[in-house]
C-alpha atoms as a PDB file:
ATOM      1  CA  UNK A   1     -41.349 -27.056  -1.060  1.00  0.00           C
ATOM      2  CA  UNK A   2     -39.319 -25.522  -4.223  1.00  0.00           C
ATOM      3  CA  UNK A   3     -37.718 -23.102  -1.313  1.00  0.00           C
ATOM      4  CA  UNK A   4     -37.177 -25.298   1.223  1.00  0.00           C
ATOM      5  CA  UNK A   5     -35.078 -27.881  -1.229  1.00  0.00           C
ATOM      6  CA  UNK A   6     -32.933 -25.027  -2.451  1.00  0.00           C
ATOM      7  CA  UNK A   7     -32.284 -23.482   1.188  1.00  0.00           C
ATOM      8  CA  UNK A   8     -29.497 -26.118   1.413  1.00  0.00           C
ATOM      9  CA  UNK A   9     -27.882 -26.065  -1.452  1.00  0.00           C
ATOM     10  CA  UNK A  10     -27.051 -22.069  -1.212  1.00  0.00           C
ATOM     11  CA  UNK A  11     -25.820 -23.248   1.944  1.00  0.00           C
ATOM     12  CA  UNK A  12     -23.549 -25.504   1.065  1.00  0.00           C
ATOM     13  CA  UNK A  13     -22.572 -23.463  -1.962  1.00  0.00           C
ATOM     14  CA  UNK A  14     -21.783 -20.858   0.299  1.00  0.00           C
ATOM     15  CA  UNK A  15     -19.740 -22.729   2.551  1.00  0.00           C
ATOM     16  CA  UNK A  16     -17.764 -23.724  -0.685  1.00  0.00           C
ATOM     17  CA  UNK A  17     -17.085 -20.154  -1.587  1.00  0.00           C
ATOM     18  CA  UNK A  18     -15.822 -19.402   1.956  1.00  0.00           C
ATOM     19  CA  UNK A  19     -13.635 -22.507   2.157  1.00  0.00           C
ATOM     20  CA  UNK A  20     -12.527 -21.701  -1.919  1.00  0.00           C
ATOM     21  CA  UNK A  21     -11.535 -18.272  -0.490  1.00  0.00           C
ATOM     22  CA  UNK A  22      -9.671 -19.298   2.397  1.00  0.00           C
ATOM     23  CA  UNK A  23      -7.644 -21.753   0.332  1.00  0.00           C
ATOM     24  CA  UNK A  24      -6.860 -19.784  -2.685  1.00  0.00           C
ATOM     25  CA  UNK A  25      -6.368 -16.410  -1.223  1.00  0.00           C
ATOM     26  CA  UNK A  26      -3.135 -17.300   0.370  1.00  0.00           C
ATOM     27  CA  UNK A  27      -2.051 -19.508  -2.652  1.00  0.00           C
ATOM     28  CA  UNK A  28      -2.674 -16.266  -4.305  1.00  0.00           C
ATOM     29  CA  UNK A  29      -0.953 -13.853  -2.453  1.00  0.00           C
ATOM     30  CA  UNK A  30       2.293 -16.299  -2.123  1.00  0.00           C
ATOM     31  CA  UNK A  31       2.649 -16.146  -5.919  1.00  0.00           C
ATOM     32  CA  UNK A  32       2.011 -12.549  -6.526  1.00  0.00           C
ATOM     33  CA  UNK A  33       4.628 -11.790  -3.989  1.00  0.00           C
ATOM     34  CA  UNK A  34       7.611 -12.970  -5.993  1.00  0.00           C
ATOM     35  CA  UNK A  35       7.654 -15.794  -3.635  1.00  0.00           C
ATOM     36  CA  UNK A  36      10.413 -12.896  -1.464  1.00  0.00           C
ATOM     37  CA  UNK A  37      12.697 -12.646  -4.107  1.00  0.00           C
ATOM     38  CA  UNK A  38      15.141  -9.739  -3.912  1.00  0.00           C
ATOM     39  CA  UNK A  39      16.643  -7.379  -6.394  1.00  0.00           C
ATOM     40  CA  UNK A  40      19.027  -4.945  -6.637  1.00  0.00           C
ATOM     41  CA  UNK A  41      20.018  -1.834  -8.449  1.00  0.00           C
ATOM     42  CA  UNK A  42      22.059  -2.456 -11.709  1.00  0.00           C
ATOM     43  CA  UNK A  43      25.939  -1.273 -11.693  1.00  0.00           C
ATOM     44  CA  UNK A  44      26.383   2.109 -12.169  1.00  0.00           C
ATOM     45  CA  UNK A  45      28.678   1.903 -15.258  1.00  0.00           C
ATOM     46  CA  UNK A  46      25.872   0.699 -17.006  1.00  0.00           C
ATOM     47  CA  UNK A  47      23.957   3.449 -16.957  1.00  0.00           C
ATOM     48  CA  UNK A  48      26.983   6.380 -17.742  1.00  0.00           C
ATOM     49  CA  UNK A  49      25.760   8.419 -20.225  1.00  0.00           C
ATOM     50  CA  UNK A  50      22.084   6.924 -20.387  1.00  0.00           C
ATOM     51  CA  UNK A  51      18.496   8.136 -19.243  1.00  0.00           C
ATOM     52  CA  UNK A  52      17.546   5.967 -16.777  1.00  0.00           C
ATOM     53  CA  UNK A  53      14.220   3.753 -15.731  1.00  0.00           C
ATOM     54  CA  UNK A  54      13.773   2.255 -12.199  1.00  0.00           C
ATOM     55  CA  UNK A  55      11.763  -0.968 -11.892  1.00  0.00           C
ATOM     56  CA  UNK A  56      10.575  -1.299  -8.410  1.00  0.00           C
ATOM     57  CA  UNK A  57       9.294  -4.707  -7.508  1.00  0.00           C
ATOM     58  CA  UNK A  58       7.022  -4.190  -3.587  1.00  0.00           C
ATOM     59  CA  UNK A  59       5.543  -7.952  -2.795  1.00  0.00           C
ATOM     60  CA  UNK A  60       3.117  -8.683  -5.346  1.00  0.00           C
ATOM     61  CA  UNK A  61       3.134  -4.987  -7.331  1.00  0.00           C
ATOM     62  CA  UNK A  62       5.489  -3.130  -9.571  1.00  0.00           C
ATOM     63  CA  UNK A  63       6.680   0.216 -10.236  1.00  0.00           C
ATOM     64  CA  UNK A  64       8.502   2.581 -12.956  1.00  0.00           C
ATOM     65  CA  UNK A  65      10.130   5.745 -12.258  1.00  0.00           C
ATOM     66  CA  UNK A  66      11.676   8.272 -14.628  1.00  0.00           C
ATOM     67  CA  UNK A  67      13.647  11.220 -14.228  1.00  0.00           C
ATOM     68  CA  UNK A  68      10.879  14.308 -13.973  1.00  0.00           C
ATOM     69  CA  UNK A  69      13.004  15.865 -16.593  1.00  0.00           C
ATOM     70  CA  UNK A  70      12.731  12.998 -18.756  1.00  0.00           C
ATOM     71  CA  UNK A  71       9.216  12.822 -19.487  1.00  0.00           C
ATOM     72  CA  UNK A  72       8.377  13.925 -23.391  1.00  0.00           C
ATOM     73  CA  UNK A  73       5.612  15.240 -24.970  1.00  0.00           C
ATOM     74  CA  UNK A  74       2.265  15.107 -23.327  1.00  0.00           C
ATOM     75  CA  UNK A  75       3.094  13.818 -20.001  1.00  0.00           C
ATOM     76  CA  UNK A  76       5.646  16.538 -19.361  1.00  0.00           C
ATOM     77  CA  UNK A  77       2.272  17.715 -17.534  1.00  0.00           C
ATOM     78  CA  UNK A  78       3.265  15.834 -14.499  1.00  0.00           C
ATOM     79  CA  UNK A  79       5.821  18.563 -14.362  1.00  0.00           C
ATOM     80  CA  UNK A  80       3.092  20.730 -13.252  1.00  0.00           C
ATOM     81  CA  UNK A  81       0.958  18.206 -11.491  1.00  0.00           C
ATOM     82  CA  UNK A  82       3.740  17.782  -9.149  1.00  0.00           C
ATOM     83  CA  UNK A  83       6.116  20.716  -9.379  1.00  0.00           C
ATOM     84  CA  UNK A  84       9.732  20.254  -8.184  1.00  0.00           C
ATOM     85  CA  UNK A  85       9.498  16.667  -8.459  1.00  0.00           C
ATOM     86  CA  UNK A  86      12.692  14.769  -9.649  1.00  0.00           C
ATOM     87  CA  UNK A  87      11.344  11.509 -10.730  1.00  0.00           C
ATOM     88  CA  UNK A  88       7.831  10.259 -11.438  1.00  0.00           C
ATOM     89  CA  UNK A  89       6.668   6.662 -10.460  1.00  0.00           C
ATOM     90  CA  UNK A  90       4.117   4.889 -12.195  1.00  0.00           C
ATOM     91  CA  UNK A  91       2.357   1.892 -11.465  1.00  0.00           C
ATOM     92  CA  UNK A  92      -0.980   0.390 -12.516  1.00  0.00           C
ATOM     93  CA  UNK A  93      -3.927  -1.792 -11.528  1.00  0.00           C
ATOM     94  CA  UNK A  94      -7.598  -3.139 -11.295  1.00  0.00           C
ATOM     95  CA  UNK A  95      -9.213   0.445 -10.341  1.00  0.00           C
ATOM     96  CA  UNK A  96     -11.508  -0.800  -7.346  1.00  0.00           C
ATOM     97  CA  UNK A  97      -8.515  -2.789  -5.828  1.00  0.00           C
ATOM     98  CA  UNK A  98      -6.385  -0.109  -5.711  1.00  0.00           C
ATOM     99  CA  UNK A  99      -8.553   2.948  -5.187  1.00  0.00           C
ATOM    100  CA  UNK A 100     -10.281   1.229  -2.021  1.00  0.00           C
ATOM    101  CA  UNK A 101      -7.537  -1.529  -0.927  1.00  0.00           C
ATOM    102  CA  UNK A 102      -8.919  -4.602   0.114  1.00  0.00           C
ATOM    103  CA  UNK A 103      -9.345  -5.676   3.638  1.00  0.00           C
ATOM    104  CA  UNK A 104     -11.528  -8.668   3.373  1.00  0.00           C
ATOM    105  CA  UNK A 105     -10.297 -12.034   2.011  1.00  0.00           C
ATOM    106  CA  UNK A 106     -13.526 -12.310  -0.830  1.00  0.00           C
ATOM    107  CA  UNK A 107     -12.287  -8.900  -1.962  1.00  0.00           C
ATOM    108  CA  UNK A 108      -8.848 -10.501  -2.919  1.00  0.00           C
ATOM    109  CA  UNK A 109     -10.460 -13.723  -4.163  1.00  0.00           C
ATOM    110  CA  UNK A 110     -12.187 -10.881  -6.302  1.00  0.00           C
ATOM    111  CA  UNK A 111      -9.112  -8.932  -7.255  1.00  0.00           C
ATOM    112  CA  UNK A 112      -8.290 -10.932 -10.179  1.00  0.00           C
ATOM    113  CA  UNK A 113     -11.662 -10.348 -12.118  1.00  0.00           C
ATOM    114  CA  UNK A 114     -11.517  -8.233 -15.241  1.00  0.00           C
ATOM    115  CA  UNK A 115     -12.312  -4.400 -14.902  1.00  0.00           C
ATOM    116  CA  UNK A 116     -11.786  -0.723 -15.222  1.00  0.00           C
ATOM    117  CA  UNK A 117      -8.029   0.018 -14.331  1.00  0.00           C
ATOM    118  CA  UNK A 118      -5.635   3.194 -12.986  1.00  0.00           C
ATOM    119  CA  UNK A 119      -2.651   4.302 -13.367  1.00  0.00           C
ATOM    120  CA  UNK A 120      -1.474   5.223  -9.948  1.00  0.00           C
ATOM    121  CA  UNK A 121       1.449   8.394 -10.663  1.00  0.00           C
ATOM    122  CA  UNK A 122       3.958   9.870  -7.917  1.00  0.00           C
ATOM    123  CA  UNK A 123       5.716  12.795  -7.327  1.00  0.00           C
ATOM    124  CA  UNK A 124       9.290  12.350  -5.512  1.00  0.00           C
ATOM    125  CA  UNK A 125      11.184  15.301  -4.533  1.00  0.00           C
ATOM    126  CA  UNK A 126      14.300  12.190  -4.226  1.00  0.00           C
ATOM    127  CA  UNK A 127      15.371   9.912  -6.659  1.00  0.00           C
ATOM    128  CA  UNK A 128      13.618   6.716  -6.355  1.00  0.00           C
ATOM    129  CA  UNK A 129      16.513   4.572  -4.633  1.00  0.00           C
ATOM    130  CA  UNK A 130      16.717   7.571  -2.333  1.00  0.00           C
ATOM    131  CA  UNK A 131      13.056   7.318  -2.017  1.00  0.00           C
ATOM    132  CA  UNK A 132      12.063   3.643  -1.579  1.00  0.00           C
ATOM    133  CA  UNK A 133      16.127   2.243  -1.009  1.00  0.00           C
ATOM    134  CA  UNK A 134      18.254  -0.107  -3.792  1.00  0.00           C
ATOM    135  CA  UNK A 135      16.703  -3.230  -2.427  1.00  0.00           C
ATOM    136  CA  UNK A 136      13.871  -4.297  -4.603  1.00  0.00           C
ATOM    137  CA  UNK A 137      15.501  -1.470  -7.232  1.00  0.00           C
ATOM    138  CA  UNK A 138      16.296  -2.421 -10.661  1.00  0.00           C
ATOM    139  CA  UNK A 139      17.873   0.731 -12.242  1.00  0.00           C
ATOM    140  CA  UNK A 140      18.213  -0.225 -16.777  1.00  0.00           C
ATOM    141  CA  UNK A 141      19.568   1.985 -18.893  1.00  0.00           C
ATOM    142  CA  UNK A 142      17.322   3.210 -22.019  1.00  0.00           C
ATOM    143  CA  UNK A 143      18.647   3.096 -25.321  1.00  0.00           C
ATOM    144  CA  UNK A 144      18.660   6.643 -27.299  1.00  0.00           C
ATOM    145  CA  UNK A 145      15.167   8.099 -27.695  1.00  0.00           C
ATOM    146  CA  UNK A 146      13.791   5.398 -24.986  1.00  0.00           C
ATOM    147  CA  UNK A 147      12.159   8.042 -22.409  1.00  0.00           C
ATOM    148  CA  UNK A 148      10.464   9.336 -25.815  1.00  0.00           C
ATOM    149  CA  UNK A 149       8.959   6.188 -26.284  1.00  0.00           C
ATOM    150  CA  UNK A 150       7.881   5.420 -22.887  1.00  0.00           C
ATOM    151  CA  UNK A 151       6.481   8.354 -22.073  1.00  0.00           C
ATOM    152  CA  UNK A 152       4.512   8.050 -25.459  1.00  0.00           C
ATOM    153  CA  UNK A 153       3.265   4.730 -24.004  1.00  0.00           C
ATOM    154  CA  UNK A 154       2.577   5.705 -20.699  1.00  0.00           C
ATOM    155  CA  UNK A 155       0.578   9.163 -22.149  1.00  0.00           C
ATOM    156  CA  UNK A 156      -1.654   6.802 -25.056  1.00  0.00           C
ATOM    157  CA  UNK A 157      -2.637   4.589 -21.985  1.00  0.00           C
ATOM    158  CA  UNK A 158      -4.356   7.395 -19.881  1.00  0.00           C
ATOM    159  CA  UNK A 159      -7.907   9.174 -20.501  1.00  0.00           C
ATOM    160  CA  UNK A 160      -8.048  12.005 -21.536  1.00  0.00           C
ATOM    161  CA  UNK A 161     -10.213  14.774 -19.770  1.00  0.00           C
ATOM    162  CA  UNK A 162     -12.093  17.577 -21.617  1.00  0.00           C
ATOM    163  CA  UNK A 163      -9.489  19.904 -21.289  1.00  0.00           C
ATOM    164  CA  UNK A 164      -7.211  17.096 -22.711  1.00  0.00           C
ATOM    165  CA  UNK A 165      -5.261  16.316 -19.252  1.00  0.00           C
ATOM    166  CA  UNK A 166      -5.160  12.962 -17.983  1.00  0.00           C
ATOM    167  CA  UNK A 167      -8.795  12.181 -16.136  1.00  0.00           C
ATOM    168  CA  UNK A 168      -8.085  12.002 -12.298  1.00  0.00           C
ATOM    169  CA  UNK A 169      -9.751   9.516 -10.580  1.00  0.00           C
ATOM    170  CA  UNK A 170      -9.037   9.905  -6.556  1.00  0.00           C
ATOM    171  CA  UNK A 171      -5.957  10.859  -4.577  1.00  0.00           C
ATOM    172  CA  UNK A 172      -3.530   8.029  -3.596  1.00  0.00           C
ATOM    173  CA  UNK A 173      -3.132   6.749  -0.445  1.00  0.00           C
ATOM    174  CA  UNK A 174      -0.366   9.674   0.469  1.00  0.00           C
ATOM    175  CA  UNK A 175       0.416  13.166  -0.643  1.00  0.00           C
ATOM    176  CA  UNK A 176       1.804  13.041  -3.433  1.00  0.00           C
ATOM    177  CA  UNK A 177       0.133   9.887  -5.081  1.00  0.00           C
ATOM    178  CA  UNK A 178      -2.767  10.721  -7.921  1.00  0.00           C
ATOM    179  CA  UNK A 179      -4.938   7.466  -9.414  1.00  0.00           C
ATOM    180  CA  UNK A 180      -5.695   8.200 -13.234  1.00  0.00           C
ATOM    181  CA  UNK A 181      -7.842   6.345 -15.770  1.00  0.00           C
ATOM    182  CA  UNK A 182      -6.280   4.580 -17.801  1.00  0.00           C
ATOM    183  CA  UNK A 183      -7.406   3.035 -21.366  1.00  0.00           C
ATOM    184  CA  UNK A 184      -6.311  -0.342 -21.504  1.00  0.00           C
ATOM    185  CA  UNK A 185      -8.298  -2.496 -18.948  1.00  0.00           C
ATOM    186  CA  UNK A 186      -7.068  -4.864 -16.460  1.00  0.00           C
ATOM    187  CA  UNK A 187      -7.677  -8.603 -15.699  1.00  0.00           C
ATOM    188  CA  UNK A 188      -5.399 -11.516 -14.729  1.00  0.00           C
ATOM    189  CA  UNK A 189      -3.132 -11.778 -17.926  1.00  0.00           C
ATOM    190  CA  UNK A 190      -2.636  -7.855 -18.123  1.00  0.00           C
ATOM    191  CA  UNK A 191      -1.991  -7.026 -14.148  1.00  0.00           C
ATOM    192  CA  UNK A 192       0.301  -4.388 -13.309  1.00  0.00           C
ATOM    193  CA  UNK A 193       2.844  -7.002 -13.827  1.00  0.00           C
ATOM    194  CA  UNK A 194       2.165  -7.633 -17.618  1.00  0.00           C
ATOM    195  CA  UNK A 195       2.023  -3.513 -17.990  1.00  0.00           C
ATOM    196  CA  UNK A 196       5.078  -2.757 -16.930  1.00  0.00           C
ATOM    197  CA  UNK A 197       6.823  -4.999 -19.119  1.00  0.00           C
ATOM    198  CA  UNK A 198       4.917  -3.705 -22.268  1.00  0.00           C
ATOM    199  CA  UNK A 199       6.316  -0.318 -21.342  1.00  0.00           C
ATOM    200  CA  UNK A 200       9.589  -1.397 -21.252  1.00  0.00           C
ATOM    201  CA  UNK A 201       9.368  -3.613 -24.298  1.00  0.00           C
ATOM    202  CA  UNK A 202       8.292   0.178 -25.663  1.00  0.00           C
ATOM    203  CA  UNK A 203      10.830   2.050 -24.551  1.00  0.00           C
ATOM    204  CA  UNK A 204      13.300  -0.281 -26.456  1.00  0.00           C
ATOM    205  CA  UNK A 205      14.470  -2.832 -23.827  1.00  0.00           C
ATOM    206  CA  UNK A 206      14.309  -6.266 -24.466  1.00  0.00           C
ATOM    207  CA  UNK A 207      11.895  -7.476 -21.904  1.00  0.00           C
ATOM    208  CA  UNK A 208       8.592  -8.846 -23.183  1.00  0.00           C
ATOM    209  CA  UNK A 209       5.420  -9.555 -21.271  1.00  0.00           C
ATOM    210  CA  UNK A 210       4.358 -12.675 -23.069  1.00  0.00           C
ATOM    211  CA  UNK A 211       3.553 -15.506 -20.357  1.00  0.00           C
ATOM    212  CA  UNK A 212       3.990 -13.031 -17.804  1.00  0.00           C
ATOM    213  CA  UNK A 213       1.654 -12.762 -14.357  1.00  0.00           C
ATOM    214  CA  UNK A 214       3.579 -12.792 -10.835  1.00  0.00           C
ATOM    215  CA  UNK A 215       5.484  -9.665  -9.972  1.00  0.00           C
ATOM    216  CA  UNK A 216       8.499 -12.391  -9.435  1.00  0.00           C
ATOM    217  CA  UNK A 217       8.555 -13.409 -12.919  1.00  0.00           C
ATOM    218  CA  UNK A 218       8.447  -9.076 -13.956  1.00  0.00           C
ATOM    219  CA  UNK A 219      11.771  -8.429 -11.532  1.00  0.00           C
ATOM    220  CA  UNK A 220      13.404 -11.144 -13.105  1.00  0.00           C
ATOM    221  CA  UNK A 221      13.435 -10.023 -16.596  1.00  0.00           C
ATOM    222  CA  UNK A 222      14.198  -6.866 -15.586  1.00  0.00           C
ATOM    223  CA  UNK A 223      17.223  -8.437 -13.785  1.00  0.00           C
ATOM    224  CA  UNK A 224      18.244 -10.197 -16.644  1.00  0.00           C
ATOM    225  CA  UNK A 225      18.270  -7.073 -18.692  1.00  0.00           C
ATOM    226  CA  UNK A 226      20.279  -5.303 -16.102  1.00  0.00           C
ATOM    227  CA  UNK A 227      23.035  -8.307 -15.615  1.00  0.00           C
ATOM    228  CA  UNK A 228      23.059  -8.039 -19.769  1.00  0.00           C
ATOM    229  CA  UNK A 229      23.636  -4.450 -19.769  1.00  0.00           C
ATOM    230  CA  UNK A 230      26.608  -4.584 -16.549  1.00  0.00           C
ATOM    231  CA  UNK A 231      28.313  -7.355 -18.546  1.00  0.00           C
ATOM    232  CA  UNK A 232      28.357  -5.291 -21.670  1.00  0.00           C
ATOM    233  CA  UNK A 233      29.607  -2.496 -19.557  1.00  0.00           C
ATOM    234  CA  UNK A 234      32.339  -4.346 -18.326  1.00  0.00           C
ATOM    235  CA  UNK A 235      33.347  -5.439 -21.727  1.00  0.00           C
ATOM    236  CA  UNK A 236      33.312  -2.166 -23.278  1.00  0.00           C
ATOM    237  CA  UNK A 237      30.241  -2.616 -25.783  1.00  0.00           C
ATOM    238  CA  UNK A 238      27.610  -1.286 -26.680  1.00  0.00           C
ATOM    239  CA  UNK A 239      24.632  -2.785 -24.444  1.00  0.00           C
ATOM    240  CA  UNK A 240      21.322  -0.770 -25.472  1.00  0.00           C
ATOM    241  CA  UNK A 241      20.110  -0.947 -28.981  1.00  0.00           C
ATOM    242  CA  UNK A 242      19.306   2.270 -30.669  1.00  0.00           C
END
């Protein structure tokens, strides 16, 4: 009798999942895309004279580049990982979301949950506006000894293996495109999003990642930055603190 009383009710409960899932997922993906806002890559005076990082904003994830040549210390190793590279992209997220995409709507419902993350790196043999084009392209110029400190942040973030490289997980989802552990882990309030920002905030720029989920709200500090440093350019002052 116990059985036959409870039969319904995980039933309905299911039928509540499936209609939760069908609500939220698109609510979901909306926000995470920025709602389609575009970006473009900061004016080129701004950057004279300065290494450069590329924030690139695709629908609901985010990217950094760097010049290959720029990378210091320990992750000079991507150098080697992908040799003749000119710039490195890095992005990061929940590790079973992006190692095996999603292609059912309860596996986005899911995607938020808290777990292991990766650091997805790429190789270009372009730079990345020649690689992915300026639209969605946020090019900010780092302040002096900025590439040193992001790449320190970017290296203390991925495992270690035993030979003290960073731990590969799988290969990307082209040639060219690695998935590495990474230390810190990921959940809704520290998405890809919220890590890009602390890199930048790293690196010197004045971007923080306080209140910070949607992709949209990422791009547009980033934009800010980048209208700060073109006015600054255009006035002749200094626009990157040391």
């Amino acid at each position: 009798m116990l059985r036959n009383r409870k039969a319904p009710l995980r039933r309905q409960r299911r039928r509540a999942a499936g209609l939760f899932a069908a609500v939220l997922t698109p609510i979901l993906l909306l926000a995470l895309s920025g709602c389609g806002a575009t970006w473009v890559v900061a004016c080129p005076p701004a950057l004279a004279g300065h290494d450069v990082v590329y924030v690139l904003g695709r629908g609901w994830h985010t990217q950094i580049g760097l010049a290959a040549d720029r990378l210091e210390g320990s992750l000079g190793v991507f150098r080697t990982i992908f040799p003749g590279a000119r710039a490195v992209m890095f992005g990061y997220g929940k590790r079973t979301f992006m190692v095996a995409p999603p292609d059912k709507i309860s596996e986005f419902v899911l995607g938020p949950i808290p777990g292991p993350a990766v650091i997805e790196v790429i190789g270009l043999n372009v730079s990345p506006p020649e690689a992915y084009g300026t639209e969605g392209m946020i090019a900010l110029a780092l302040p002096p000894g900025g590439a040193e400190k992001l790449s320190r942040f970017l290296w203390n973030d991925l495992q270690q293996d035993r030979a003290g490289g960073p731990r590969l997980v799988a290969g990307g989802p082209f040639g060219g495109s690695l998935f590495y552990a990474a230390r810190s882990g990921y959940d809704l309030f520290h998405s890809c999003n919220t890590w890009i920002a602390e890199a930048l905030h790293a690196a010197g720029l004045p971007i923080e990642s306080d209140f910070l989920v949607l992709s949209g709200q990422m791009m547009a500090r980033a934009a800010g930055a980048a209208t700060t440093q073109c006015r600054a350019a255009a006035a002749g002052t200094p626009h990157v603190r040391p």
